[in-house]
N, C-alpha and C. Protein backbone atom coordinates (compact mmCIF):
# COMPACT_ATOMS: atom_id res chain seq x y z
N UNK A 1 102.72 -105.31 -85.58
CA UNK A 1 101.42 -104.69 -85.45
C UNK A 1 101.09 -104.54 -83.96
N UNK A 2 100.98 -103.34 -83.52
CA UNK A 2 100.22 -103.35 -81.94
C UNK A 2 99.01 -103.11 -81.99
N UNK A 3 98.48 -104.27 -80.68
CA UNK A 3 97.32 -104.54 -80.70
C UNK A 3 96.68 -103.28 -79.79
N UNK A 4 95.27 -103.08 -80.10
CA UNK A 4 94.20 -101.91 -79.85
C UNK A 4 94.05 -102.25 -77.72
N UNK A 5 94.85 -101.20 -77.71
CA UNK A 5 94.85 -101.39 -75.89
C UNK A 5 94.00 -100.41 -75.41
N UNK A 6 93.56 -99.55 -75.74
CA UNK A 6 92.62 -98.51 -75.52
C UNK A 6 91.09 -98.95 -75.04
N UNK A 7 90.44 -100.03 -75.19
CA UNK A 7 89.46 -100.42 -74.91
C UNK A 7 89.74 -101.31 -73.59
N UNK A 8 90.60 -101.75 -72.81
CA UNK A 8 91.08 -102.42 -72.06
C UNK A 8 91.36 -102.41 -70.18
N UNK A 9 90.94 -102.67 -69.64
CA UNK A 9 90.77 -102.46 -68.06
C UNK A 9 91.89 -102.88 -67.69
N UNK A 10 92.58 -102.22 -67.45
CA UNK A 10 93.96 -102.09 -66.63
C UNK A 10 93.53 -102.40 -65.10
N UNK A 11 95.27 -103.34 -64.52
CA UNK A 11 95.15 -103.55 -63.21
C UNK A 11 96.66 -103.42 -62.70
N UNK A 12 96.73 -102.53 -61.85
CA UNK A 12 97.98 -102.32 -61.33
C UNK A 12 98.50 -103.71 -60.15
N UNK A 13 99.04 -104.16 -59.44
CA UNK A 13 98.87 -105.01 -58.39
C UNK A 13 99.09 -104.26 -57.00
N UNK A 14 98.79 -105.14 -56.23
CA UNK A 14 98.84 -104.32 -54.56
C UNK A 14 99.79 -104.26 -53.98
N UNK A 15 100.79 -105.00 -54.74
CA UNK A 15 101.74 -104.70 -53.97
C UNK A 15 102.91 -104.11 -54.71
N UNK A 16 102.41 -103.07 -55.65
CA UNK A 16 103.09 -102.46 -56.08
C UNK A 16 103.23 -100.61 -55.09
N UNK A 17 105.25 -100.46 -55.34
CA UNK A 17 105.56 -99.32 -54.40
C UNK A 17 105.17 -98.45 -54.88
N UNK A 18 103.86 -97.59 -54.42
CA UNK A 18 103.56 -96.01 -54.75
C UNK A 18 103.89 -96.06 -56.16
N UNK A 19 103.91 -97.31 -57.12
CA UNK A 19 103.57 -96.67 -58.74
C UNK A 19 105.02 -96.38 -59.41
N UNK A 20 106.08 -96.98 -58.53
CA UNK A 20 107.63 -96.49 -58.94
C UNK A 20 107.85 -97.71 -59.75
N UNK A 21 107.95 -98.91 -59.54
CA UNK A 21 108.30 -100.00 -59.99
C UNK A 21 107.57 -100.89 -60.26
N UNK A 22 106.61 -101.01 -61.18
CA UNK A 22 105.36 -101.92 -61.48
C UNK A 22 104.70 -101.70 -62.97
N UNK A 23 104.16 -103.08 -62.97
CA UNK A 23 103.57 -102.93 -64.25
C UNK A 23 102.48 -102.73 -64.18
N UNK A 24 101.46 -102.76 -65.05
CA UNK A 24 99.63 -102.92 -65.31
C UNK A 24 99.51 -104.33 -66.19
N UNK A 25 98.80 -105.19 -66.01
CA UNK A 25 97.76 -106.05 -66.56
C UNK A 25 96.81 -105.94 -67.33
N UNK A 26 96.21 -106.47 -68.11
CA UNK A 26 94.67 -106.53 -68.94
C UNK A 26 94.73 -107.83 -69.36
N UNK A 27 93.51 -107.88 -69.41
CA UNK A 27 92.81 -109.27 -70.29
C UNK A 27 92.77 -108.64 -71.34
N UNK A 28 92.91 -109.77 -72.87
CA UNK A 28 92.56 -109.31 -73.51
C UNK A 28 91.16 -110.17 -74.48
N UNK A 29 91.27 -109.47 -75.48
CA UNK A 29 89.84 -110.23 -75.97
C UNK A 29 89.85 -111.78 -76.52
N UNK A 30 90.83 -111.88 -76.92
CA UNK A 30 91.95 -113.43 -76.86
C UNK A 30 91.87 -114.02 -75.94
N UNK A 31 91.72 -113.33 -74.73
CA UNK A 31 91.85 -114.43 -73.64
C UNK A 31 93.31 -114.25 -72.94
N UNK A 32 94.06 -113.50 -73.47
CA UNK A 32 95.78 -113.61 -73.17
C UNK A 32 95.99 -112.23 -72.49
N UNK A 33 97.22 -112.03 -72.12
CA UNK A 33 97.34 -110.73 -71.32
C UNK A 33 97.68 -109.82 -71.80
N UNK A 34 97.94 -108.80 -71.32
CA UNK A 34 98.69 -107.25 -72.41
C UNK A 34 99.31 -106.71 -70.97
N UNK A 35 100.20 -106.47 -71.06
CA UNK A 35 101.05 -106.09 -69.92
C UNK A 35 102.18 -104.58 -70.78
N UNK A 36 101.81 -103.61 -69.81
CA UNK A 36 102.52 -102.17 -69.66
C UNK A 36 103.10 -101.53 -68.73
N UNK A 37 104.10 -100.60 -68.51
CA UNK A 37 104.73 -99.62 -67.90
C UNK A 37 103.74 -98.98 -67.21
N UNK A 38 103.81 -99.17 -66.01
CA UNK A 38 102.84 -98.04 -65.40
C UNK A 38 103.10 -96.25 -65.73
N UNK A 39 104.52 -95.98 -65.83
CA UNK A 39 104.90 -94.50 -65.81
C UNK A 39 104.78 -94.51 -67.33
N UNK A 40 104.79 -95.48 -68.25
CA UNK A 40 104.79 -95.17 -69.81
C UNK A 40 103.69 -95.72 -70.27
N UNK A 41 102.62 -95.54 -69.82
CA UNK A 41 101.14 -96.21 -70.09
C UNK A 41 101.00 -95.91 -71.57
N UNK A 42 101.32 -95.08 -72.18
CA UNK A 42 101.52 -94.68 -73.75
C UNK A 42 102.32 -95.51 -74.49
N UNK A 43 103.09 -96.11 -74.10
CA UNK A 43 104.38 -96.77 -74.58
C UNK A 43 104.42 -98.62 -75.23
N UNK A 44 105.27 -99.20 -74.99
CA UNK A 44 105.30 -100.40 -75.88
C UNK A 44 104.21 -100.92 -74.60
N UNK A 45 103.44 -102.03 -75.45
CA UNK A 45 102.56 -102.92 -74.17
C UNK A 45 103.24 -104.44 -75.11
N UNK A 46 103.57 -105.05 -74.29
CA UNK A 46 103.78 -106.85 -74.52
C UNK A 46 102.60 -107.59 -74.35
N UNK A 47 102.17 -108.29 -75.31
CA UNK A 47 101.44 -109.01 -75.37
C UNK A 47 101.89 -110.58 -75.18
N UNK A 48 100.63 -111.48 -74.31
CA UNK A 48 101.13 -112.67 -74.37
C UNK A 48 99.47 -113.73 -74.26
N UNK A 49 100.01 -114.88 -75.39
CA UNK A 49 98.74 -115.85 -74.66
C UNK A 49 98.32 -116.49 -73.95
N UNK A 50 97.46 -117.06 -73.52
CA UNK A 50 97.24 -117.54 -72.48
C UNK A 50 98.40 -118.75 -71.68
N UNK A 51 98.62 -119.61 -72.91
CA UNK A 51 100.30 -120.74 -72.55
C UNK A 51 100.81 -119.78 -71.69
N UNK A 52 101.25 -118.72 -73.17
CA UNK A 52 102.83 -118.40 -72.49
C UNK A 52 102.71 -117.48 -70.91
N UNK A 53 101.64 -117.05 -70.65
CA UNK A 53 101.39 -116.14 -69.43
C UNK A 53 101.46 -117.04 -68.09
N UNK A 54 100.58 -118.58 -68.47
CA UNK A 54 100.40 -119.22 -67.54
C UNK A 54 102.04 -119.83 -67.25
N UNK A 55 102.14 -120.34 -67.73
CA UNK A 55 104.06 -120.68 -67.89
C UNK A 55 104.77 -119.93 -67.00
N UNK A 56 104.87 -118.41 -67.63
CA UNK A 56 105.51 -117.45 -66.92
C UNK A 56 105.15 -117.64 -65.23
N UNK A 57 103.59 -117.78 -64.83
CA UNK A 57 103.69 -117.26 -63.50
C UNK A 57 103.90 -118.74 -62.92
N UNK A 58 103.93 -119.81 -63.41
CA UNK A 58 104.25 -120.97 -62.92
C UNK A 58 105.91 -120.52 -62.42
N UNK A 59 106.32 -120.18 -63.30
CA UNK A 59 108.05 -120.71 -62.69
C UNK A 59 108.07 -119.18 -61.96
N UNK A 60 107.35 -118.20 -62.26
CA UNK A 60 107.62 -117.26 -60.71
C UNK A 60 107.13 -117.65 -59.44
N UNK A 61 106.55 -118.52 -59.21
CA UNK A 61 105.75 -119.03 -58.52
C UNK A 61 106.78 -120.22 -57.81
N UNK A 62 107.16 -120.83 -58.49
CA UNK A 62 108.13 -121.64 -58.24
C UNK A 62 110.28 -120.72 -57.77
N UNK A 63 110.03 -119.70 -58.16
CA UNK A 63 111.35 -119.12 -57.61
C UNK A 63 112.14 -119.52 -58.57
N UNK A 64 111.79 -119.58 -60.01
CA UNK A 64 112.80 -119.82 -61.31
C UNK A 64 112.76 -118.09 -61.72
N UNK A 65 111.92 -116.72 -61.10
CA UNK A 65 112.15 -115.81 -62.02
C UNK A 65 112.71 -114.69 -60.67
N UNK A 66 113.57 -114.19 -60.74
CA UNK A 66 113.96 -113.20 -59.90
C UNK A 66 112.95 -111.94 -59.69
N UNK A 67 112.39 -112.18 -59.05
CA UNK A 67 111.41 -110.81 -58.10
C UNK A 67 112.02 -109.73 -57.27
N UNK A 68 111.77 -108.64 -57.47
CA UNK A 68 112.25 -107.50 -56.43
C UNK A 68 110.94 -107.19 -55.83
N UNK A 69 111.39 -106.69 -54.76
CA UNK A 69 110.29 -106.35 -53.59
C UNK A 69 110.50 -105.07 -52.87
């Protein structure tokens, strides 16, 4: 089931290149994130809850997730 993303405030980040390689953000009404394709804003969005989001940016944060720049 995909969840209703249409009501949702998207956030690109700043340090994303001119929109080539980046995602978008939202809160959602859960409390958890919804994360999309910037060039496929139409397309699959991943959803996650609050755990698993916080988790995630812990070990990027820590240099457990490979980042391009």
């Amino acid at each position: 089931m995909k969840a209703e993303t249409s009501d949702l405030t998207w956030f690109t980040s700043s340090r994303s290149a001119n929109g080539q390689s980046c995602v978008e953000c939202a809160r959602t009404p859960s409390a958890g994130i919804a994360v999309r394709d910037t060039r496929q804003r139409d397309g699959a969005v991943l959803n996650f809850g609050k755990t698993e989001w916080d988790k995630f940016l812990q070990r990027v944060h820590a240099g457990e997730v490979p980042v391009t720049t």
